[in-house]
C-alpha atoms as a PDB file:
ATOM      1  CA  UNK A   1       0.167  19.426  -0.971  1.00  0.00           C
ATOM      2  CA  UNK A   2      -1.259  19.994  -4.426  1.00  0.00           C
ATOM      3  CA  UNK A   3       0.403  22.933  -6.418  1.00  0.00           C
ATOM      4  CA  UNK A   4      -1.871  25.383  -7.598  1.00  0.00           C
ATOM      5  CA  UNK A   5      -1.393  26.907 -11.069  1.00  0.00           C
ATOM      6  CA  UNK A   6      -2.169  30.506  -9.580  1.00  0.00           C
ATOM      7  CA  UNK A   7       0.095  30.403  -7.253  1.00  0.00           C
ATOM      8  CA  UNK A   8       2.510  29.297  -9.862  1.00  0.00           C
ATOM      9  CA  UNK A   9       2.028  31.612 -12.072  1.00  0.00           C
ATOM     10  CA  UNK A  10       2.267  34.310  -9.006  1.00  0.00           C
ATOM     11  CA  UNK A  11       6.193  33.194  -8.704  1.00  0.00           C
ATOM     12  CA  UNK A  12       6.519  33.178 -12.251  1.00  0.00           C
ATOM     13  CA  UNK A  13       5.463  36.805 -12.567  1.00  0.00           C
ATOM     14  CA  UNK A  14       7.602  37.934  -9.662  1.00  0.00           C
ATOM     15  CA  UNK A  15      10.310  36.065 -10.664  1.00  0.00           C
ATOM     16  CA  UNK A  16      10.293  37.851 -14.422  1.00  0.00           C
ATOM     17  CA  UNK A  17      10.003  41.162 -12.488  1.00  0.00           C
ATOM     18  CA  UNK A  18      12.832  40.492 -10.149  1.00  0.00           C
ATOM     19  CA  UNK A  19      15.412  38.559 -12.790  1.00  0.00           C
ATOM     20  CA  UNK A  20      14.380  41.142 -15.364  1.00  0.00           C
ATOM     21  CA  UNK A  21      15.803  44.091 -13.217  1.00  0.00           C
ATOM     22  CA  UNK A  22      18.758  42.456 -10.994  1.00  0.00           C
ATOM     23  CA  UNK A  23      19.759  39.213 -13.245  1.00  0.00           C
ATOM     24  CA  UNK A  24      20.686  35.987 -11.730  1.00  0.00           C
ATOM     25  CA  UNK A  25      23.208  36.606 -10.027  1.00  0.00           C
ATOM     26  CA  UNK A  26      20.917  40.288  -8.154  1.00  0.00           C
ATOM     27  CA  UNK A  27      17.672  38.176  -7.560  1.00  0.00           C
ATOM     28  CA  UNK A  28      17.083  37.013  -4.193  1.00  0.00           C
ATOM     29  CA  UNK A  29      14.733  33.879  -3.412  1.00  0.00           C
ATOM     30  CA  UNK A  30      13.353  35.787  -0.247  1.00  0.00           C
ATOM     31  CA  UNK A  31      12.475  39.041  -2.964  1.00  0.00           C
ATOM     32  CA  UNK A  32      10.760  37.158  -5.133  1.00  0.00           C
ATOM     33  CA  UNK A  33       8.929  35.260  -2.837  1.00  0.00           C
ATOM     34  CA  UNK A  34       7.848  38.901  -1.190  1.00  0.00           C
ATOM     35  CA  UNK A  35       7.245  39.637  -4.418  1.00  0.00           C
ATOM     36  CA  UNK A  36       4.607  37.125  -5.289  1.00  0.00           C
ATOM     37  CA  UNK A  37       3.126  37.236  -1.797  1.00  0.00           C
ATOM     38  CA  UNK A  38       4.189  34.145  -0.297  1.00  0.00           C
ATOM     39  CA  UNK A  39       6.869  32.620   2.403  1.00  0.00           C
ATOM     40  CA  UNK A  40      10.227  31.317   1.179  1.00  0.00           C
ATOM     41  CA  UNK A  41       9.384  27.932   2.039  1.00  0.00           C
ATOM     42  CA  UNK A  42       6.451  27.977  -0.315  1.00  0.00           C
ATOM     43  CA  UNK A  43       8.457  29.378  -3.135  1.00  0.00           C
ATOM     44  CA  UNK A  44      10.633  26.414  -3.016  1.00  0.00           C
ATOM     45  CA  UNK A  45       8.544  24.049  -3.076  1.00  0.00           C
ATOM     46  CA  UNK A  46       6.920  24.908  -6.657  1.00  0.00           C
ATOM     47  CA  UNK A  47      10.937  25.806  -7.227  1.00  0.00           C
ATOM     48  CA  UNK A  48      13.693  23.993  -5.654  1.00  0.00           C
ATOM     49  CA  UNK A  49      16.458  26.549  -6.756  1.00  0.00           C
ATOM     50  CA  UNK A  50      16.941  29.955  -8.017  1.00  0.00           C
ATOM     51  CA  UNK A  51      18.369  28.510 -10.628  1.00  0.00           C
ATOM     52  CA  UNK A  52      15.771  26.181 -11.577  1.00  0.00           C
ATOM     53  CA  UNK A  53      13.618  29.108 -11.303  1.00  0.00           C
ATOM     54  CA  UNK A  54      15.662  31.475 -13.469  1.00  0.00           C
ATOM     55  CA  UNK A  55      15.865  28.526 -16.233  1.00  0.00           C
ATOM     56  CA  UNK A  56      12.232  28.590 -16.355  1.00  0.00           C
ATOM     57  CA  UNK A  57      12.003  32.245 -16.825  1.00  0.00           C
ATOM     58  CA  UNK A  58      15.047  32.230 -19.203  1.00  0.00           C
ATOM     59  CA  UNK A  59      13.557  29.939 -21.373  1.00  0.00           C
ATOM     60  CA  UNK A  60      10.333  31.591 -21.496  1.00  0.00           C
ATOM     61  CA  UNK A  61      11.898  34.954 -22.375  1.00  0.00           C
ATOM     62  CA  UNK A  62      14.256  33.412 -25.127  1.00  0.00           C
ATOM     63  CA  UNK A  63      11.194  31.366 -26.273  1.00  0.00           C
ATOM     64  CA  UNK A  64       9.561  34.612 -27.316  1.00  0.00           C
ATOM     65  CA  UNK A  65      12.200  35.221 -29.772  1.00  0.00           C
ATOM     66  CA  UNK A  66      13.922  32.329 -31.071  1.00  0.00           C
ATOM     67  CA  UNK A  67      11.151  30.256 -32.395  1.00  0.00           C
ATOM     68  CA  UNK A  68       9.346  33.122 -34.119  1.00  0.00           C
ATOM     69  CA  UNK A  69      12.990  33.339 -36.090  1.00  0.00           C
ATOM     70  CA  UNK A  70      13.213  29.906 -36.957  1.00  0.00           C
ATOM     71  CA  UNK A  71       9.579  29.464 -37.900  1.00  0.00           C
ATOM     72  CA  UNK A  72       9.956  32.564 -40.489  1.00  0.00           C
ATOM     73  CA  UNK A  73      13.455  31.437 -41.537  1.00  0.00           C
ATOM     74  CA  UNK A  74      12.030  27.984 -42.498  1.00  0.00           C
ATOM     75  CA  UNK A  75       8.880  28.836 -44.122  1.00  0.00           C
ATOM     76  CA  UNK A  76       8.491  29.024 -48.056  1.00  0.00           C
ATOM     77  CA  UNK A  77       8.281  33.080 -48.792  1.00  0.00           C
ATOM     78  CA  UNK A  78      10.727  35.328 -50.427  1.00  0.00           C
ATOM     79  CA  UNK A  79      13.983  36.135 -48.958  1.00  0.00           C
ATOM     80  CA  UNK A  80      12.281  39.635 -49.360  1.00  0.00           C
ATOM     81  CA  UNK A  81       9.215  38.506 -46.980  1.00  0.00           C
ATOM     82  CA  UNK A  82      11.171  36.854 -44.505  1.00  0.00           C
ATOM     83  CA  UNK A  83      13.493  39.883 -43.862  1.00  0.00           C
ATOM     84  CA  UNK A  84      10.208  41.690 -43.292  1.00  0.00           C
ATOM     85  CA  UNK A  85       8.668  39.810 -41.052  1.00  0.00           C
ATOM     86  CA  UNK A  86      11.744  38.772 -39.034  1.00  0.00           C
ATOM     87  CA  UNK A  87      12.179  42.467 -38.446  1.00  0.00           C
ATOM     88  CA  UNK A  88       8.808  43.718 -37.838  1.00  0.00           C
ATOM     89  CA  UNK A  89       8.157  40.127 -35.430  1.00  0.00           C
ATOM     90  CA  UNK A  90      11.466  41.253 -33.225  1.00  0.00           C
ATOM     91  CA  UNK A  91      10.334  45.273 -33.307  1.00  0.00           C
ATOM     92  CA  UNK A  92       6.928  43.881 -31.948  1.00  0.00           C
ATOM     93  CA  UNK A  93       7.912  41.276 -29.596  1.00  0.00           C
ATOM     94  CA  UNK A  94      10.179  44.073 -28.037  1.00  0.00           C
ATOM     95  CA  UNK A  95       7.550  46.782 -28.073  1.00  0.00           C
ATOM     96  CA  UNK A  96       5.585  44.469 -25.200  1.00  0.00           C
ATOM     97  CA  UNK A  97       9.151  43.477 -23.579  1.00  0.00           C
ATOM     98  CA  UNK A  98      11.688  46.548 -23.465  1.00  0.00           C
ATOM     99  CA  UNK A  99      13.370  44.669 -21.084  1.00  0.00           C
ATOM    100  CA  UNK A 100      13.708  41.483 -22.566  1.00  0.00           C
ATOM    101  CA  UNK A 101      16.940  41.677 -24.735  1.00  0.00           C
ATOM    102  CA  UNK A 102      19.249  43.268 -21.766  1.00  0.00           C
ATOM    103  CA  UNK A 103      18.124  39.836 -19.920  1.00  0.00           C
ATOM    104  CA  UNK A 104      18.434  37.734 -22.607  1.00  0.00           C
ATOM    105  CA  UNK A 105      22.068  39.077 -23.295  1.00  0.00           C
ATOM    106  CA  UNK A 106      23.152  39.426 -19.811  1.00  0.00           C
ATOM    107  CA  UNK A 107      22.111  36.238 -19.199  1.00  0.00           C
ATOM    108  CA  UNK A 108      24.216  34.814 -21.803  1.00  0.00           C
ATOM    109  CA  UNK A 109      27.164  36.610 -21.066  1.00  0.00           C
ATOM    110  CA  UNK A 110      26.859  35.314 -17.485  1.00  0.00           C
ATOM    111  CA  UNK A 111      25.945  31.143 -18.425  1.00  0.00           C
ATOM    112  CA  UNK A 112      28.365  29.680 -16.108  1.00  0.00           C
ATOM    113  CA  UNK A 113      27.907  26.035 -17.623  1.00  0.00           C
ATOM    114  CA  UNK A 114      26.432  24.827 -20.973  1.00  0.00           C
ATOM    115  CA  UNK A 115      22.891  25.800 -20.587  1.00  0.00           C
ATOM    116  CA  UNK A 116      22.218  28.531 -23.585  1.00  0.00           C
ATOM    117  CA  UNK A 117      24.205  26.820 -25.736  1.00  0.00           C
ATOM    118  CA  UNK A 118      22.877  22.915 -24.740  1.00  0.00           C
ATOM    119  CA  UNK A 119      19.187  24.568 -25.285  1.00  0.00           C
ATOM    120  CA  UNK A 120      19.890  26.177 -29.133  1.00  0.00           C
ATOM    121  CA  UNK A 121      21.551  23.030 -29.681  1.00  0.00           C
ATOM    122  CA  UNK A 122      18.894  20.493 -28.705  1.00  0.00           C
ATOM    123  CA  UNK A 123      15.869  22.428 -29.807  1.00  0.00           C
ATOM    124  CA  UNK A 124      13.945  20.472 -32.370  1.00  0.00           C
ATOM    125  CA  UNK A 125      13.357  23.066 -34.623  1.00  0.00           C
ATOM    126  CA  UNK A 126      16.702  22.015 -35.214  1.00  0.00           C
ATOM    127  CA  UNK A 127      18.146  25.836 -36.430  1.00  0.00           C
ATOM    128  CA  UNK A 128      21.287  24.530 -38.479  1.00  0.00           C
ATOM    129  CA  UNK A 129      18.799  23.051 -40.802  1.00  0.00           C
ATOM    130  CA  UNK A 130      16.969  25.921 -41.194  1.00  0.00           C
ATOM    131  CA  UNK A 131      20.060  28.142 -42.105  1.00  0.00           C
ATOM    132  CA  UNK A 132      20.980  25.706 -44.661  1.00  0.00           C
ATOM    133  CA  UNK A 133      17.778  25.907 -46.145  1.00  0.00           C
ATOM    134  CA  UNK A 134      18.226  30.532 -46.177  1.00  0.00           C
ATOM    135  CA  UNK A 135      21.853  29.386 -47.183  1.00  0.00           C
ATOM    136  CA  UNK A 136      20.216  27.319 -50.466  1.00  0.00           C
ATOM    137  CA  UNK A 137      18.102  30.469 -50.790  1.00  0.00           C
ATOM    138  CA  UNK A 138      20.094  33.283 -50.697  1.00  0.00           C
ATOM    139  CA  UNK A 139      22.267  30.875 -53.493  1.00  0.00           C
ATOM    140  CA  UNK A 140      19.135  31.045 -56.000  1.00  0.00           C
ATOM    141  CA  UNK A 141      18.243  34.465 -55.362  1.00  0.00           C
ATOM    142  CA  UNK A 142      21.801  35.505 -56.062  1.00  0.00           C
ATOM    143  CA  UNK A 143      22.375  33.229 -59.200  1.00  0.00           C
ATOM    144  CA  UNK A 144      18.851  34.853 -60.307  1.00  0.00           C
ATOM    145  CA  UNK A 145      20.964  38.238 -59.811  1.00  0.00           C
ATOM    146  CA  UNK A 146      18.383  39.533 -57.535  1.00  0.00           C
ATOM    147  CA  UNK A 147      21.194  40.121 -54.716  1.00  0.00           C
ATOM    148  CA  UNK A 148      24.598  40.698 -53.771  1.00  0.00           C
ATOM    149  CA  UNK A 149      26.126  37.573 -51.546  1.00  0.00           C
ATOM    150  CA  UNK A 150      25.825  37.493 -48.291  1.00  0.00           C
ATOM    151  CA  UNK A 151      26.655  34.732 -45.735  1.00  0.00           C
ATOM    152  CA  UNK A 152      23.326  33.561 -43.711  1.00  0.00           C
ATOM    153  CA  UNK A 153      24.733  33.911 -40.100  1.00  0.00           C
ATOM    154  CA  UNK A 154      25.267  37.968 -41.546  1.00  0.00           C
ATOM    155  CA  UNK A 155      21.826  38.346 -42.337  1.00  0.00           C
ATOM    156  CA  UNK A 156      20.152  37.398 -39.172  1.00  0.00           C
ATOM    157  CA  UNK A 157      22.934  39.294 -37.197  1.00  0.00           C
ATOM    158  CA  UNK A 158      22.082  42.142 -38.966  1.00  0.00           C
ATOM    159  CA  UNK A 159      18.346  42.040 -38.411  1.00  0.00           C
ATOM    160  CA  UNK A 160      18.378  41.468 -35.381  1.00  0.00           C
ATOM    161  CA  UNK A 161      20.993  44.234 -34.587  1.00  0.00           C
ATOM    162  CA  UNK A 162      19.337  46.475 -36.152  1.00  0.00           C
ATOM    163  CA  UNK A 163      15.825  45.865 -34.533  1.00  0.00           C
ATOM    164  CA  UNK A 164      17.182  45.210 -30.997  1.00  0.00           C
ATOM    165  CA  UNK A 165      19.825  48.247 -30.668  1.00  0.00           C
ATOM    166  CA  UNK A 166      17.392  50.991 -30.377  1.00  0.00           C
ATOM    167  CA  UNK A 167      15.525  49.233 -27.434  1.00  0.00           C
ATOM    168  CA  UNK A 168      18.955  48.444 -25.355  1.00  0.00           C
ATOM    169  CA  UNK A 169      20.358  51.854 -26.024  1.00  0.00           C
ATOM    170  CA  UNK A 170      17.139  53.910 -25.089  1.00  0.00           C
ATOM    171  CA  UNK A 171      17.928  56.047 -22.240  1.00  0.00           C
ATOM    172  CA  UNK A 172      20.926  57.064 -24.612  1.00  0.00           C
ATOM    173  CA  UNK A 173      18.405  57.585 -27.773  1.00  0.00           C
ATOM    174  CA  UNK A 174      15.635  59.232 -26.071  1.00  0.00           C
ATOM    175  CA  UNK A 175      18.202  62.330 -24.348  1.00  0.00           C
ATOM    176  CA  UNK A 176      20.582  62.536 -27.582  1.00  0.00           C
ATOM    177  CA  UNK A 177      17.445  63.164 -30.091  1.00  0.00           C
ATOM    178  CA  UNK A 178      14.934  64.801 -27.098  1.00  0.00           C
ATOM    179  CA  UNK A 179      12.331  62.475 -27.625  1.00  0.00           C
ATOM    180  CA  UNK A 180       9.850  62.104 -25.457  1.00  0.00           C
ATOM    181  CA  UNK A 181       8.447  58.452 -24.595  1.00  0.00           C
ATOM    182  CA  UNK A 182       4.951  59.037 -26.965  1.00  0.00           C
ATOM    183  CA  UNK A 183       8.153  60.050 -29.356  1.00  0.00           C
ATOM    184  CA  UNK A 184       9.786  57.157 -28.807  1.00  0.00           C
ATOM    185  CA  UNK A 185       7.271  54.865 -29.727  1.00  0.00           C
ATOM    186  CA  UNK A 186       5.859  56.562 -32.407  1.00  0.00           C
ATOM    187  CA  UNK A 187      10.033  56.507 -33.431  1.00  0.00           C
ATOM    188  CA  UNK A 188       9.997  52.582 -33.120  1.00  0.00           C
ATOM    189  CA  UNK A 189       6.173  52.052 -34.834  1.00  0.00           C
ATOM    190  CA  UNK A 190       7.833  53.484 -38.090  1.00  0.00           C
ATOM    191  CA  UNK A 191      11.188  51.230 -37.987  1.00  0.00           C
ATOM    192  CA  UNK A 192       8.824  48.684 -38.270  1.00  0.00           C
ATOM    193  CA  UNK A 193       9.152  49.836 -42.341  1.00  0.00           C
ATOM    194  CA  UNK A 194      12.017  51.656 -42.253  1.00  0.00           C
ATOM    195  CA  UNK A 195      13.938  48.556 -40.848  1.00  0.00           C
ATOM    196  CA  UNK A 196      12.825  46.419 -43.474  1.00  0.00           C
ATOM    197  CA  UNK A 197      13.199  48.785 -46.202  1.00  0.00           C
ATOM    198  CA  UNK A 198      16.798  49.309 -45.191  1.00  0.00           C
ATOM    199  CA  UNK A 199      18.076  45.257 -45.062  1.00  0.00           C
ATOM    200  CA  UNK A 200      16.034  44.531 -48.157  1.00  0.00           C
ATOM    201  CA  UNK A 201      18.238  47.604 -50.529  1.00  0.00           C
ATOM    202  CA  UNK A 202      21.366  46.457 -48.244  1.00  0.00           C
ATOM    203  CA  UNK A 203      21.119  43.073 -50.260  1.00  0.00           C
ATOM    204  CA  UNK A 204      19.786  44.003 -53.372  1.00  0.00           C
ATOM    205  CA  UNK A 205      20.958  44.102 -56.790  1.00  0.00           C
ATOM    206  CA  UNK A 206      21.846  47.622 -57.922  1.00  0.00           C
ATOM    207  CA  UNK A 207      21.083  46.614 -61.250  1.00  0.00           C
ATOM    208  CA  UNK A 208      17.805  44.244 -60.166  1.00  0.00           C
ATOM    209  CA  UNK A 209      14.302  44.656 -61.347  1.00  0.00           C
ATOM    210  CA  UNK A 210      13.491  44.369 -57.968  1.00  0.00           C
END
């Protein structure tokens, strides 16, 4: 029997729904083949194993994030630039998927085996390049005495901390400030700037003409 890219993507789209909410170790084969319309047998056939399933979604999830890092990272703007757009890409990325950093990070905290860390380190964008390259950066823009040093590996925790925490801690946000969800959007549209703005004087010179 031929597979049928509808059908796939069907399974895919239940799958996300179902992993998203329960995790790996919550999902069900039979719910997500409910899910998607189909019989269990079906559903394994286009995917032998829930895990071989939740690898496929995993990666797709992670792939929304990690590449758009690296890419930016290892492109030839300012340090200034790159802080921008690193922050503004995750705010965006997580505007369309709320969901998507409490599965990327329970996932990881759950990898039985090798398989987060075997995927970082064979990707071909090859990321340990890259943050030499910000390394050999941030060392001109601080010898230029545009900023204060700061160790790579800081930099893009702190970016990404600082975009990602307001989306994992919403519930808590939303009822300790009263906001609304139109609030809450409008709150996350503007850290878009604000976010930027903040890491970009957090590394800065006092004394810079920047």
């Amino acid at each position: 029997m031929k597979k049928d890219d509808s059908t796939e993507k069907r399974i895919l789209d239940a799958a996300r729904k179902v992993f998203y909410e329960k995790g790996l170790a919550g999902a069900r084969m039979e719910e997500i083949a409910q899910e998607a319309g189909i019989n269990k047998a079906m559903l394994h056939y286009y995917f032998r194993s829930k895990q071989k399933l939740f690898e496929k979604i995993f990666l797709e999830a992670f792939g929304q994030i990690f590449p758009r890092l690296i890419a930016i990272v290892a492109s030839d703007i300012s340090l200034e630039e790159k802080i921008s757009q690193i922050s503004t890409s995750y705010i965006e990325v997580l505007t369309e998927n709320p969901q998507l950093p409490l599965f990327v990070m329970s996932s990881i905290q759950r990898d039985a085996g090798s398989f987060v860390s075997g995927m970082i380190q064979d990707n071909p964008l090859q990321p340990s390049l890259v943050l030499g390259k910000l390394r050999e950066q941030i060392a001109e823009e601080v010898k230029a005495g545009k900023i204060n040093p700061i160790d790579p590996r800081d930099l893009i925790v702190n970016i990404i901390a600082v975009s990602v925490f307001p989306f994992m801690m919403k519930p808590i946000l939303t009822g300790l400030f009263g906001m609304t969800e139109e609030d809450f959007q409008a709150f996350i549209s503007n850290r878009k700037l604000s976010v930027s703005d903040f890491l970009i004087r957090a590394v800065s010179r006092a004394d810079s003409s920047q």
